[in-house]
PDB file of N, CA and C in Angstrom:
ATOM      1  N   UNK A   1      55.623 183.127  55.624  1.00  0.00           N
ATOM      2  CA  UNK A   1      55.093 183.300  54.288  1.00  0.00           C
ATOM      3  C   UNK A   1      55.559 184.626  53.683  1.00  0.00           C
ATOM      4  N   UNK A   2      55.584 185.607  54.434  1.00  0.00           N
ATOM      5  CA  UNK A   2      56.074 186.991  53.745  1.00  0.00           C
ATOM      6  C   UNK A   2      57.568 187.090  53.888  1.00  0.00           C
ATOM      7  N   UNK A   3      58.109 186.362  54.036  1.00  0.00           N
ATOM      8  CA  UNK A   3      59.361 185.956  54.060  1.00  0.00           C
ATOM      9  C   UNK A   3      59.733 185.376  52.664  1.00  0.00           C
ATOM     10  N   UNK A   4      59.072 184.413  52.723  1.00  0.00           N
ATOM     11  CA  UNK A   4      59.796 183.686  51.573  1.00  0.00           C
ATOM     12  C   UNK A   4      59.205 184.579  50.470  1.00  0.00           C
ATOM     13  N   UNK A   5      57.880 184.919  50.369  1.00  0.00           N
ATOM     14  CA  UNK A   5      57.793 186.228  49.456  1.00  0.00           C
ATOM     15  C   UNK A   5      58.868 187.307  48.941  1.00  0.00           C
ATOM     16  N   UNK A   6      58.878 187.705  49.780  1.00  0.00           N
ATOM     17  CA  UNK A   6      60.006 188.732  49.967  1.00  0.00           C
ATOM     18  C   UNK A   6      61.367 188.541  49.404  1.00  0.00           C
ATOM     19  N   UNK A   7      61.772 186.924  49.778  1.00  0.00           N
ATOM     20  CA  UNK A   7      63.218 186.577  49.359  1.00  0.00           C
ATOM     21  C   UNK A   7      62.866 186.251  47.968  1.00  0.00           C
ATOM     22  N   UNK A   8      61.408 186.030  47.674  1.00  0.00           N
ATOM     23  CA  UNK A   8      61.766 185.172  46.200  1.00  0.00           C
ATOM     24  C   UNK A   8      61.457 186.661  45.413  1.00  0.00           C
ATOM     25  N   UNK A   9      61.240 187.827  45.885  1.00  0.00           N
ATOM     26  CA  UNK A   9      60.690 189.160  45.062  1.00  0.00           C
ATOM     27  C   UNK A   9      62.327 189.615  44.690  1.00  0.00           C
ATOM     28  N   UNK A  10      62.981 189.775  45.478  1.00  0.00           N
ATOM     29  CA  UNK A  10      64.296 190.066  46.093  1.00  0.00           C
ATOM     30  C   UNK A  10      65.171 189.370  44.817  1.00  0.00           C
ATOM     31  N   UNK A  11      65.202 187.853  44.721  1.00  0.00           N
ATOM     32  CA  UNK A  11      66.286 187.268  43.872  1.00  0.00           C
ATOM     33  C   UNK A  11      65.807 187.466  42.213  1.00  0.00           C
ATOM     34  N   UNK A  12      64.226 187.596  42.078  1.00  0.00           N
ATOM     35  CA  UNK A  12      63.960 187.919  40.788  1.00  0.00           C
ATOM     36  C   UNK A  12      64.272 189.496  40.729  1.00  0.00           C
ATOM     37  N   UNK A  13      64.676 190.039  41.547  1.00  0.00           N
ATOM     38  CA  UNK A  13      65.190 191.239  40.734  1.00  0.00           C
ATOM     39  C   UNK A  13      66.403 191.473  40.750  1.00  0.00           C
ATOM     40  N   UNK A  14      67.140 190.307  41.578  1.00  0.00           N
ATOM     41  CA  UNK A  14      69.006 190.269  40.849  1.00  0.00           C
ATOM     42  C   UNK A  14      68.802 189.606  39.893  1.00  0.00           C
ATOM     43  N   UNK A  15      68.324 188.781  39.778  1.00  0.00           N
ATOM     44  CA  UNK A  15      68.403 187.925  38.167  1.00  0.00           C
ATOM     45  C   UNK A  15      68.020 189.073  37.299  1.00  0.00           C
ATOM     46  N   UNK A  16      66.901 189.772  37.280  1.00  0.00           N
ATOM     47  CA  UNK A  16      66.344 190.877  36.197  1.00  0.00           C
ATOM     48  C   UNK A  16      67.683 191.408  35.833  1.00  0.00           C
ATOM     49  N   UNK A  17      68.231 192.160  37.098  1.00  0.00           N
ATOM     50  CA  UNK A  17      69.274 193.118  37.149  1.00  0.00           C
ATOM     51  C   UNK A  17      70.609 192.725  36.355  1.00  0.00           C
ATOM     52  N   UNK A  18      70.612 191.589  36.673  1.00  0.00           N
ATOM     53  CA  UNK A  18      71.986 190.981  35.768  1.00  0.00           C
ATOM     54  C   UNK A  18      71.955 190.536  34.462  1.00  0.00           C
ATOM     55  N   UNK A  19      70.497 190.149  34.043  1.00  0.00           N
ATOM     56  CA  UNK A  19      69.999 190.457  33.155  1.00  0.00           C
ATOM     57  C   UNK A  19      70.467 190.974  31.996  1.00  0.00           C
ATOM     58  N   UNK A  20      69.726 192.484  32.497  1.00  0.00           N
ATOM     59  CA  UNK A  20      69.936 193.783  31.956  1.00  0.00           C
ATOM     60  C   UNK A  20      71.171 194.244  31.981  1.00  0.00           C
ATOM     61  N   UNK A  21      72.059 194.111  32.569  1.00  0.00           N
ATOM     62  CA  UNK A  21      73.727 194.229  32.476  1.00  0.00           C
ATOM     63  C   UNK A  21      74.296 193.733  31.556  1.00  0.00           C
ATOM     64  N   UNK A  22      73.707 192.247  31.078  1.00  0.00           N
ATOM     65  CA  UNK A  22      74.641 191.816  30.282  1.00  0.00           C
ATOM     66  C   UNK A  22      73.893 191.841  28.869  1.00  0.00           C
ATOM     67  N   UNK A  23      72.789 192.077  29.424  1.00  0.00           N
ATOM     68  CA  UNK A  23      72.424 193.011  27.455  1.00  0.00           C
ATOM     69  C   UNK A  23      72.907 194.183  27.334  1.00  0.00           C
ATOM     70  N   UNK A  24      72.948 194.970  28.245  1.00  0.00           N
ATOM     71  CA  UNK A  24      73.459 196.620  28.149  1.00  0.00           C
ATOM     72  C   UNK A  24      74.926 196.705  27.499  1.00  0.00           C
ATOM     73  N   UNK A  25      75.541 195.383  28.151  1.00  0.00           N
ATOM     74  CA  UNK A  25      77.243 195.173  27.894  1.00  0.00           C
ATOM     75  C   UNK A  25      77.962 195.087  26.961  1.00  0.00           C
ATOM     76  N   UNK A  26      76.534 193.863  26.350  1.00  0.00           N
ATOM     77  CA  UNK A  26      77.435 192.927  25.121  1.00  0.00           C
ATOM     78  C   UNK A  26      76.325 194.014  23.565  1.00  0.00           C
ATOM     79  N   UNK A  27      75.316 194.458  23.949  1.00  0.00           N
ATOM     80  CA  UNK A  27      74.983 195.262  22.928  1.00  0.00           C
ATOM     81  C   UNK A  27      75.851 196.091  21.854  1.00  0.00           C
ATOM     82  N   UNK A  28      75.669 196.130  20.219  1.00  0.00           N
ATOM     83  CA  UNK A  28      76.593 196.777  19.778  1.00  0.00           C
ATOM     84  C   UNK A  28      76.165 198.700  19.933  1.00  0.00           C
ATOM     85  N   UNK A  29      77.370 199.380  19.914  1.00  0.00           N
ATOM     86  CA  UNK A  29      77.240 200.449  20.137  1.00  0.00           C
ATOM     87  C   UNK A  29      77.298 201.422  18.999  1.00  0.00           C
ATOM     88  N   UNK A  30      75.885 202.002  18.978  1.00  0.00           N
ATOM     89  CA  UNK A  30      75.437 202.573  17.695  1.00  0.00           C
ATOM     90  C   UNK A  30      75.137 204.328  18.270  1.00  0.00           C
ATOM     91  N   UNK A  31      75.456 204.841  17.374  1.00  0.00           N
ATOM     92  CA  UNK A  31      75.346 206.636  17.336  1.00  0.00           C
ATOM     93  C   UNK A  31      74.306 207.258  16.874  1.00  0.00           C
ATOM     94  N   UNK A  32      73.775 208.749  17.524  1.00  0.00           N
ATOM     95  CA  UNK A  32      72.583 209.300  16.614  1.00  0.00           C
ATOM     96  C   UNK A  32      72.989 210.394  16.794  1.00  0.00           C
ATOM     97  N   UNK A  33      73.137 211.214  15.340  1.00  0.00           N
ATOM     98  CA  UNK A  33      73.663 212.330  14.877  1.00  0.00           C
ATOM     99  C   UNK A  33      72.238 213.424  15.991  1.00  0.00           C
ATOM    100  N   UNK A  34      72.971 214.139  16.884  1.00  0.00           N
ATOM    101  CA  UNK A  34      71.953 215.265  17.404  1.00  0.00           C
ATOM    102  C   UNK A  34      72.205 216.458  16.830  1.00  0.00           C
ATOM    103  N   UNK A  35      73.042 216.906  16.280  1.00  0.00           N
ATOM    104  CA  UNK A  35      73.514 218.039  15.712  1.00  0.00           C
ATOM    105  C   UNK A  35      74.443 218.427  15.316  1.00  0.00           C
ATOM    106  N   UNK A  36      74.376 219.222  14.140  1.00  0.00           N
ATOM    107  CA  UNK A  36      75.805 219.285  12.935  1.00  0.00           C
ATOM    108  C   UNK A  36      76.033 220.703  13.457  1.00  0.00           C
ATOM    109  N   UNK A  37      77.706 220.600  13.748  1.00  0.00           N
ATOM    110  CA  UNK A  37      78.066 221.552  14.526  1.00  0.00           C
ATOM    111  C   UNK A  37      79.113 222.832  13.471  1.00  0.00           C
ATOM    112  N   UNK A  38      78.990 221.998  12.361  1.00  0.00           N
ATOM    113  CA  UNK A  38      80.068 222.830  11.316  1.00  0.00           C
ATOM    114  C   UNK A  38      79.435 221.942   9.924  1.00  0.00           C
ATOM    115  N   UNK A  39      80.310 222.321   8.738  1.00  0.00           N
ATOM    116  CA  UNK A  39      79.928 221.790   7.370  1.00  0.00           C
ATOM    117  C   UNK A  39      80.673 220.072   7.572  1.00  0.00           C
ATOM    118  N   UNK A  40      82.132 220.615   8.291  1.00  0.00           N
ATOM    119  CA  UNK A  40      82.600 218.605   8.174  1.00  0.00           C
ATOM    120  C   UNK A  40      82.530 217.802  10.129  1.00  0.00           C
ATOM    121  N   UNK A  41      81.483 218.115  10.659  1.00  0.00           N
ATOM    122  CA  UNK A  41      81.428 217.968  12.072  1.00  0.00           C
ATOM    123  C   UNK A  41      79.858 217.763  12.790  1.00  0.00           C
ATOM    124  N   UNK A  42      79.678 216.676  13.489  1.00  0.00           N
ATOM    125  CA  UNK A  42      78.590 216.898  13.937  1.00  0.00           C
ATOM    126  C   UNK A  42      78.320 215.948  15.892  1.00  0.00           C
ATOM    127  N   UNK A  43      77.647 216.528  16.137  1.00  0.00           N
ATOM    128  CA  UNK A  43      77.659 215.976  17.494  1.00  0.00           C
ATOM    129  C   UNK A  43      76.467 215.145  17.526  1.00  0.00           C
ATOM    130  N   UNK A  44      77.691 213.604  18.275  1.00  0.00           N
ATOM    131  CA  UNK A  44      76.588 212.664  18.350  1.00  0.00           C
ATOM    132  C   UNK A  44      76.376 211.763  19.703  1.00  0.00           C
ATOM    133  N   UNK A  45      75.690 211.053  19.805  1.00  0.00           N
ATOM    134  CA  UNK A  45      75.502 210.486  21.349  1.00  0.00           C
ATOM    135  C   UNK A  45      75.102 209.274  21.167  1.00  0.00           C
ATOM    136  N   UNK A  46      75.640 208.212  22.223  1.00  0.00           N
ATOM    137  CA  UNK A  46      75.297 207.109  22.105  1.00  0.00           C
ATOM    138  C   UNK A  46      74.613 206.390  22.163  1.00  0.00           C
ATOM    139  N   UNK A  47      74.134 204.737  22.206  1.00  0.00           N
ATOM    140  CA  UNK A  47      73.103 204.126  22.272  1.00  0.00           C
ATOM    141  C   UNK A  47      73.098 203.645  23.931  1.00  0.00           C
ATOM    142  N   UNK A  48      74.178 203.070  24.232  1.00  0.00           N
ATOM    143  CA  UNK A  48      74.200 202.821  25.731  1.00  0.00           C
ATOM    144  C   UNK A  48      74.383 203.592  26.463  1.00  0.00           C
ATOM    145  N   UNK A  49      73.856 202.834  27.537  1.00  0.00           N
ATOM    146  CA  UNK A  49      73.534 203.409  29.013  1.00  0.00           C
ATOM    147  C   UNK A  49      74.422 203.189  29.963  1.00  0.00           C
ATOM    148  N   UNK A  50      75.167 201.843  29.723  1.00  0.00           N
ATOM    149  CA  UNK A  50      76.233 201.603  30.584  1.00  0.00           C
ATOM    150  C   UNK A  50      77.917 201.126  29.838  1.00  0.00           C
ATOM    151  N   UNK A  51      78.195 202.445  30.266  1.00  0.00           N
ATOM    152  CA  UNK A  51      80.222 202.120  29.557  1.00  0.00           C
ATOM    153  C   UNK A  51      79.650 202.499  28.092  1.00  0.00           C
ATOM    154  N   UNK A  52      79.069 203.773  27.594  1.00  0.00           N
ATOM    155  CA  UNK A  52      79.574 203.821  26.165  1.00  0.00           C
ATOM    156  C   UNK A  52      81.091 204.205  26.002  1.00  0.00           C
ATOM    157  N   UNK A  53      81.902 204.495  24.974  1.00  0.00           N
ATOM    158  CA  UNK A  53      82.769 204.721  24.361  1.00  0.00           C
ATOM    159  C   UNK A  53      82.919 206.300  24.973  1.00  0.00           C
ATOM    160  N   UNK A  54      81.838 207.090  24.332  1.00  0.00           N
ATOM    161  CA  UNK A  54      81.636 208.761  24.794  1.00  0.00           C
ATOM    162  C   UNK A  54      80.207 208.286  24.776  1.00  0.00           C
ATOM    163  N   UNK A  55      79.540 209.494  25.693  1.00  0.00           N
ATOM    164  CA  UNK A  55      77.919 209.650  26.008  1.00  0.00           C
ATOM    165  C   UNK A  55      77.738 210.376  24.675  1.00  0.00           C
ATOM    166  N   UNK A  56      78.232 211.105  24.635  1.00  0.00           N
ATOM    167  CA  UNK A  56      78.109 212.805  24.015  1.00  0.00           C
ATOM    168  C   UNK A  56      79.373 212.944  23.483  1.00  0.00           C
ATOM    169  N   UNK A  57      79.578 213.373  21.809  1.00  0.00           N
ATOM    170  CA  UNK A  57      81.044 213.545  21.691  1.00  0.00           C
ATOM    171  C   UNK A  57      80.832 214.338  20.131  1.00  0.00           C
ATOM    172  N   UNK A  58      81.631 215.360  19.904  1.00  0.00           N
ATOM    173  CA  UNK A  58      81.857 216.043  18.233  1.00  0.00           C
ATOM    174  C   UNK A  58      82.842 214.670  17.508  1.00  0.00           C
ATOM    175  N   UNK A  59      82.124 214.935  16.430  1.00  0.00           N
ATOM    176  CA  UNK A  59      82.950 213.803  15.367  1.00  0.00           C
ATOM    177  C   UNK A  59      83.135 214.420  14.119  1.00  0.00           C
ATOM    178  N   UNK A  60      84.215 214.716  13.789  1.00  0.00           N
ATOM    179  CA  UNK A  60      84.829 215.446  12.833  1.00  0.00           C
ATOM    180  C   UNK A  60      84.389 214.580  11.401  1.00  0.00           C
ATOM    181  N   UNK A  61      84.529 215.050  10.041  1.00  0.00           N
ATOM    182  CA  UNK A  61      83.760 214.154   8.961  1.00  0.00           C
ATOM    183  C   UNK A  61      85.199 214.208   8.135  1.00  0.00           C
ATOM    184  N   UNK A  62      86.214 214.735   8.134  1.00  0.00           N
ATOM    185  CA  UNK A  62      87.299 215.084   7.229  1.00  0.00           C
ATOM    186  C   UNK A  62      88.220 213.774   7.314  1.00  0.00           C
ATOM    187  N   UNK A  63      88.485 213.549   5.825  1.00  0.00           N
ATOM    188  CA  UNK A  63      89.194 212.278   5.678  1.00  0.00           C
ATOM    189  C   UNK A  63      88.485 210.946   6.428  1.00  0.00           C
ATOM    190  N   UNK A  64      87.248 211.366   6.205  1.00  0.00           N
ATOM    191  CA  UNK A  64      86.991 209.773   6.980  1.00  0.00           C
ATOM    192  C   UNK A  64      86.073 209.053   5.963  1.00  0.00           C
ATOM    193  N   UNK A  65      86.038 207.671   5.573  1.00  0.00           N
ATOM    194  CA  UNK A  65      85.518 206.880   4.782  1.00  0.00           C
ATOM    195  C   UNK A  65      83.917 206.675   5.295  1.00  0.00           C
ATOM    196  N   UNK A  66      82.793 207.272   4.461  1.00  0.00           N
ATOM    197  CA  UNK A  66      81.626 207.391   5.134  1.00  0.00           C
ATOM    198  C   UNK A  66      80.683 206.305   4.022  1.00  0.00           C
ATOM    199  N   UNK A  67      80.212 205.155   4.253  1.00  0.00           N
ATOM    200  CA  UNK A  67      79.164 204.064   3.763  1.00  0.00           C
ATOM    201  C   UNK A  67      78.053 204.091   3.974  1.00  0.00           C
ATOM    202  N   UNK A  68      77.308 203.482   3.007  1.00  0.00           N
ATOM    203  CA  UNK A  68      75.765 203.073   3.533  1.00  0.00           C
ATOM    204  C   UNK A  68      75.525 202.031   4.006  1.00  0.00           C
ATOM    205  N   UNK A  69      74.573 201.415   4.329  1.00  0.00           N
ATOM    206  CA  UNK A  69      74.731 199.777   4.738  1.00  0.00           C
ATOM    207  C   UNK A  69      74.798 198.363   4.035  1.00  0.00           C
ATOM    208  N   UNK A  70      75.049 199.045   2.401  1.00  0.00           N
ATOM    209  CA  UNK A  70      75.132 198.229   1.803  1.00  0.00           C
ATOM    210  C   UNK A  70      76.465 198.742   1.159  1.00  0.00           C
ATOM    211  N   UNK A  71      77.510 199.396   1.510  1.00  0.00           N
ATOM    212  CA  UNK A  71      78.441 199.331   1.406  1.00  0.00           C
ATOM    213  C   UNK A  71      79.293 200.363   0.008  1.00  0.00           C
ATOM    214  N   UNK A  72      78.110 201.267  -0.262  1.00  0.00           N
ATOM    215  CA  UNK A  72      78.396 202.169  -1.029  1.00  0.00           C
ATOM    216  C   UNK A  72      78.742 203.458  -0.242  1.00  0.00           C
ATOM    217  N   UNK A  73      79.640 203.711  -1.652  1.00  0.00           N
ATOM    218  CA  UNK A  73      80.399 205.388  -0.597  1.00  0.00           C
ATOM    219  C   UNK A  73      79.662 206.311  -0.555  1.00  0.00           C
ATOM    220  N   UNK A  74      79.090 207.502   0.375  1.00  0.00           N
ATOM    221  CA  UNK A  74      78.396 208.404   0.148  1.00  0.00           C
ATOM    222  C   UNK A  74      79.114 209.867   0.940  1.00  0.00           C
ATOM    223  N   UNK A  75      78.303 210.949   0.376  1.00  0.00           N
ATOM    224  CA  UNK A  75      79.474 212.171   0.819  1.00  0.00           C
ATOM    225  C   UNK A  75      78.753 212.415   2.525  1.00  0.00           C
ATOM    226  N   UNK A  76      79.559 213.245   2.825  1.00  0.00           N
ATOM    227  CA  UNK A  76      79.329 213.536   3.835  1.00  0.00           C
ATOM    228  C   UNK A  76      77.897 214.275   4.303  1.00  0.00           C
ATOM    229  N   UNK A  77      77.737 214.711   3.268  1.00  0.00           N
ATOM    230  CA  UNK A  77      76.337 216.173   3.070  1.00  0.00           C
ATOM    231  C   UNK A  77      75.102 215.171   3.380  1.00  0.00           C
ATOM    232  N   UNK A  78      75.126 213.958   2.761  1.00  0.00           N
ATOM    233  CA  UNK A  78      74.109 213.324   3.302  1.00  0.00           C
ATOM    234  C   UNK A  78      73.092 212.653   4.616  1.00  0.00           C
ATOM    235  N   UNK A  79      74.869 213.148   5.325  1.00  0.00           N
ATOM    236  CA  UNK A  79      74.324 212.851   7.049  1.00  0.00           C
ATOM    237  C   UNK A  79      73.020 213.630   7.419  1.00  0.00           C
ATOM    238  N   UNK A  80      72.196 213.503   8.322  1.00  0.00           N
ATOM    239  CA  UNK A  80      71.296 214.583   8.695  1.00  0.00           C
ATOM    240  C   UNK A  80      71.410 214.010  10.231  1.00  0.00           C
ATOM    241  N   UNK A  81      70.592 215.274  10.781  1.00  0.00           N
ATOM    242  CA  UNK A  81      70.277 214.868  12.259  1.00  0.00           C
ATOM    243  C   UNK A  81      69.241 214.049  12.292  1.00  0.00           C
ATOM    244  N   UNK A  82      69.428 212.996  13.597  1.00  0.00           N
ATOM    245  CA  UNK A  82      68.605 211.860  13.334  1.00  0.00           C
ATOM    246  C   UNK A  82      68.848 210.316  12.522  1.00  0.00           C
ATOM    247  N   UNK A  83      70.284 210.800  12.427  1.00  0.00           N
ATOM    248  CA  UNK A  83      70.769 209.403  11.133  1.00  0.00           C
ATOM    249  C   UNK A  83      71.350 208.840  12.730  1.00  0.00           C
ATOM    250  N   UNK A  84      71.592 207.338  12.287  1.00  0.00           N
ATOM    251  CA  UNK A  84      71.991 206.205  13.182  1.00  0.00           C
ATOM    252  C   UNK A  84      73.398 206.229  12.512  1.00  0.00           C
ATOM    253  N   UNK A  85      74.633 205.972  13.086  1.00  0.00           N
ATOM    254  CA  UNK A  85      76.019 206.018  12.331  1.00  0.00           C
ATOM    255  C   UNK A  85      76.308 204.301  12.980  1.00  0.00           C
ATOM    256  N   UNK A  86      77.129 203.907  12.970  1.00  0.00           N
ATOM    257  CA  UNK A  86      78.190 203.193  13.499  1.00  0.00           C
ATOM    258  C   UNK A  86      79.702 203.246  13.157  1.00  0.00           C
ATOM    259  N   UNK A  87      80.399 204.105  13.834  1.00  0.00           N
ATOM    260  CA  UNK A  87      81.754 204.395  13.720  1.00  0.00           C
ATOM    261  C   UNK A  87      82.845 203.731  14.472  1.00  0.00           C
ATOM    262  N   UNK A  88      83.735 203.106  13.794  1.00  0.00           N
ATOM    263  CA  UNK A  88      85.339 203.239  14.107  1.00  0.00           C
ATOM    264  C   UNK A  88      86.239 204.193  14.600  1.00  0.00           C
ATOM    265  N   UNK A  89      86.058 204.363  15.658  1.00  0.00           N
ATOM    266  CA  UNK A  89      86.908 205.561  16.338  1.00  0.00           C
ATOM    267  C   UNK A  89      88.159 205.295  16.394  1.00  0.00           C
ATOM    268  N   UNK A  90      88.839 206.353  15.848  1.00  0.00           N
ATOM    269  CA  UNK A  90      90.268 206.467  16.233  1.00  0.00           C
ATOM    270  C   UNK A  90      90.817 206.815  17.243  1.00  0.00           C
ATOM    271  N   UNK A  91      91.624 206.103  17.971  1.00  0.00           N
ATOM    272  CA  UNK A  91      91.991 206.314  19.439  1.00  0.00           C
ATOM    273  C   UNK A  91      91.897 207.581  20.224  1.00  0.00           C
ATOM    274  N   UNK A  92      92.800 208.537  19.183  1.00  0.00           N
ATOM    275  CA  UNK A  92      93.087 209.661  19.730  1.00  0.00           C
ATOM    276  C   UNK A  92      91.799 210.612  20.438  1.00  0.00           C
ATOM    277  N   UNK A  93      91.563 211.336  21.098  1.00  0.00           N
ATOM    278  CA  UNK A  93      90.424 212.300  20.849  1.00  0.00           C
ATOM    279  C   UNK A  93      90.787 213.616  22.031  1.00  0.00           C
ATOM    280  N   UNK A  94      90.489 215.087  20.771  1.00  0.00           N
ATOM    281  CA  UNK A  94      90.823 215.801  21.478  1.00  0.00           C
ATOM    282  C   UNK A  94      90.256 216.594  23.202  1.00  0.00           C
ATOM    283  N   UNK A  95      91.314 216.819  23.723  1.00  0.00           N
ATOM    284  CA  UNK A  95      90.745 217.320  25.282  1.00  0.00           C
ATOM    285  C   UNK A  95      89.794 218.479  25.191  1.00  0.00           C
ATOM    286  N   UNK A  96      88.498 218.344  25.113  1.00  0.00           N
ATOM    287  CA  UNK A  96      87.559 219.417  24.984  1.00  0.00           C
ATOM    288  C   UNK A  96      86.292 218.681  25.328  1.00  0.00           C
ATOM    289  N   UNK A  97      85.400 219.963  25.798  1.00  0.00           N
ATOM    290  CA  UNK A  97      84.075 219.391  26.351  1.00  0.00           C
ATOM    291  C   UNK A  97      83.110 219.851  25.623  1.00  0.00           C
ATOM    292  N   UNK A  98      82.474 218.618  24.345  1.00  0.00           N
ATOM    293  CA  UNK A  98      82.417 217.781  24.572  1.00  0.00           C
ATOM    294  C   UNK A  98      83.640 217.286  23.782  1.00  0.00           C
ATOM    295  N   UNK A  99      84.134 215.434  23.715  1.00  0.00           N
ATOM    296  CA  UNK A  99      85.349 215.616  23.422  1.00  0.00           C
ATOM    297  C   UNK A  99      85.271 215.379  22.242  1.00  0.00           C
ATOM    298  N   UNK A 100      86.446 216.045  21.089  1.00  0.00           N
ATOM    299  CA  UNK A 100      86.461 215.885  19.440  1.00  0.00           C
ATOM    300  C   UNK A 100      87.132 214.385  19.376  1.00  0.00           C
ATOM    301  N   UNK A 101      86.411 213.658  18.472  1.00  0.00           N
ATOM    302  CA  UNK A 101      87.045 212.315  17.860  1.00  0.00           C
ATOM    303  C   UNK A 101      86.767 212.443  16.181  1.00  0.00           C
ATOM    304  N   UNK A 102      87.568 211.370  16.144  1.00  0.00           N
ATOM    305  CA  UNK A 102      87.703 211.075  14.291  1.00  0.00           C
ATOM    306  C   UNK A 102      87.469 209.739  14.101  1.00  0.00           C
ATOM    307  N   UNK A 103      87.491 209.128  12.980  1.00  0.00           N
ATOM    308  CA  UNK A 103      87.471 207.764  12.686  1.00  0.00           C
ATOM    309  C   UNK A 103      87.574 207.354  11.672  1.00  0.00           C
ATOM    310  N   UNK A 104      87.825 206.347  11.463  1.00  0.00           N
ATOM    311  CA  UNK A 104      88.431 205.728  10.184  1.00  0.00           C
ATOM    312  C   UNK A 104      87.301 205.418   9.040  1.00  0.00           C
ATOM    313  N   UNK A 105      86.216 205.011  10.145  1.00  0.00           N
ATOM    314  CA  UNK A 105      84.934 204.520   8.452  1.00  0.00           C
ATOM    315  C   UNK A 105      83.896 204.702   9.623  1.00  0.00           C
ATOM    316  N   UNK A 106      82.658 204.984   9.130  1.00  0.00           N
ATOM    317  CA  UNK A 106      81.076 205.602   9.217  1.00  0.00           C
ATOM    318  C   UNK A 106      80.688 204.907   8.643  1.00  0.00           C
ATOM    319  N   UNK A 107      79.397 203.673   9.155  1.00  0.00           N
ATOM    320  CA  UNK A 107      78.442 203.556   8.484  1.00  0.00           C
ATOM    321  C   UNK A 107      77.325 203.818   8.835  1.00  0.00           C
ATOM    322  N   UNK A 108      76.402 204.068   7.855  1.00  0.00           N
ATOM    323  CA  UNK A 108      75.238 204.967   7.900  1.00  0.00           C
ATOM    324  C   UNK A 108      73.985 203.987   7.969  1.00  0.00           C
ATOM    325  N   UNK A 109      73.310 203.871   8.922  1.00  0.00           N
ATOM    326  CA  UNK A 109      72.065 202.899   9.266  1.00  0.00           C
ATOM    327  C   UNK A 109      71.152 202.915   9.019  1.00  0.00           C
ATOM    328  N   UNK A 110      70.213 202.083   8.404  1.00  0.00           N
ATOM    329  CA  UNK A 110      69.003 202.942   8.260  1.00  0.00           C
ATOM    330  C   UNK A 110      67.593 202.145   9.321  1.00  0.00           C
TER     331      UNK A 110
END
């Protein structure tokens, strides 16, 4: 009896586990501004827990196309700490800790 207990405690928590993997996976990956590190720059961190893009990363604001969620342009000044982004990263990103990236378009979540 504490056997089969045991095995059936056991497989409900690989099922949980895999679960949770494949929500963690397929989730979209959304940003929260922690702190503006300059006037066009601010450091932000991700929503996932497993395989973000960057945990932690500076994101430069220059030349980049910044929206609201309904698809109007807004300046950069409007970011604050605490805003939700979803960005298009541009491949490149510079070698520094934490690391600098750029991107093509920002949208701003509410």
């Amino acid at each position: 009896m504490k056997k089969y207990l045991f095995r059936s405690i056991f497989v409900l928590l690989i099922v949980l586990g895999i679960f949770f993997l494949f929500i963690e996976l397929t989730k979209e990956e959304i940003f929260t501004i922690v702190r503006k590190e300059s006037e066009t720059s601010v450091w932000i961190e991700s929503n996932k827990l497993i395989n973000p893009s960057y945990k932690r990363a500076t994101l430069g604001l220059k030349y980049v196309d910044i929206v609201n969620e309904f698809g109007e342009v807004i300046d950069y000044r409007e970011l604050g700490i605490g805003d939700k982004i979803k960005a298009d990263l541009k491949p490149l990103a510079f070698l520094s800790d934490p690391p600098g990236l750029s991107a093509w378009k920002i949208t701003l979540l509410k």
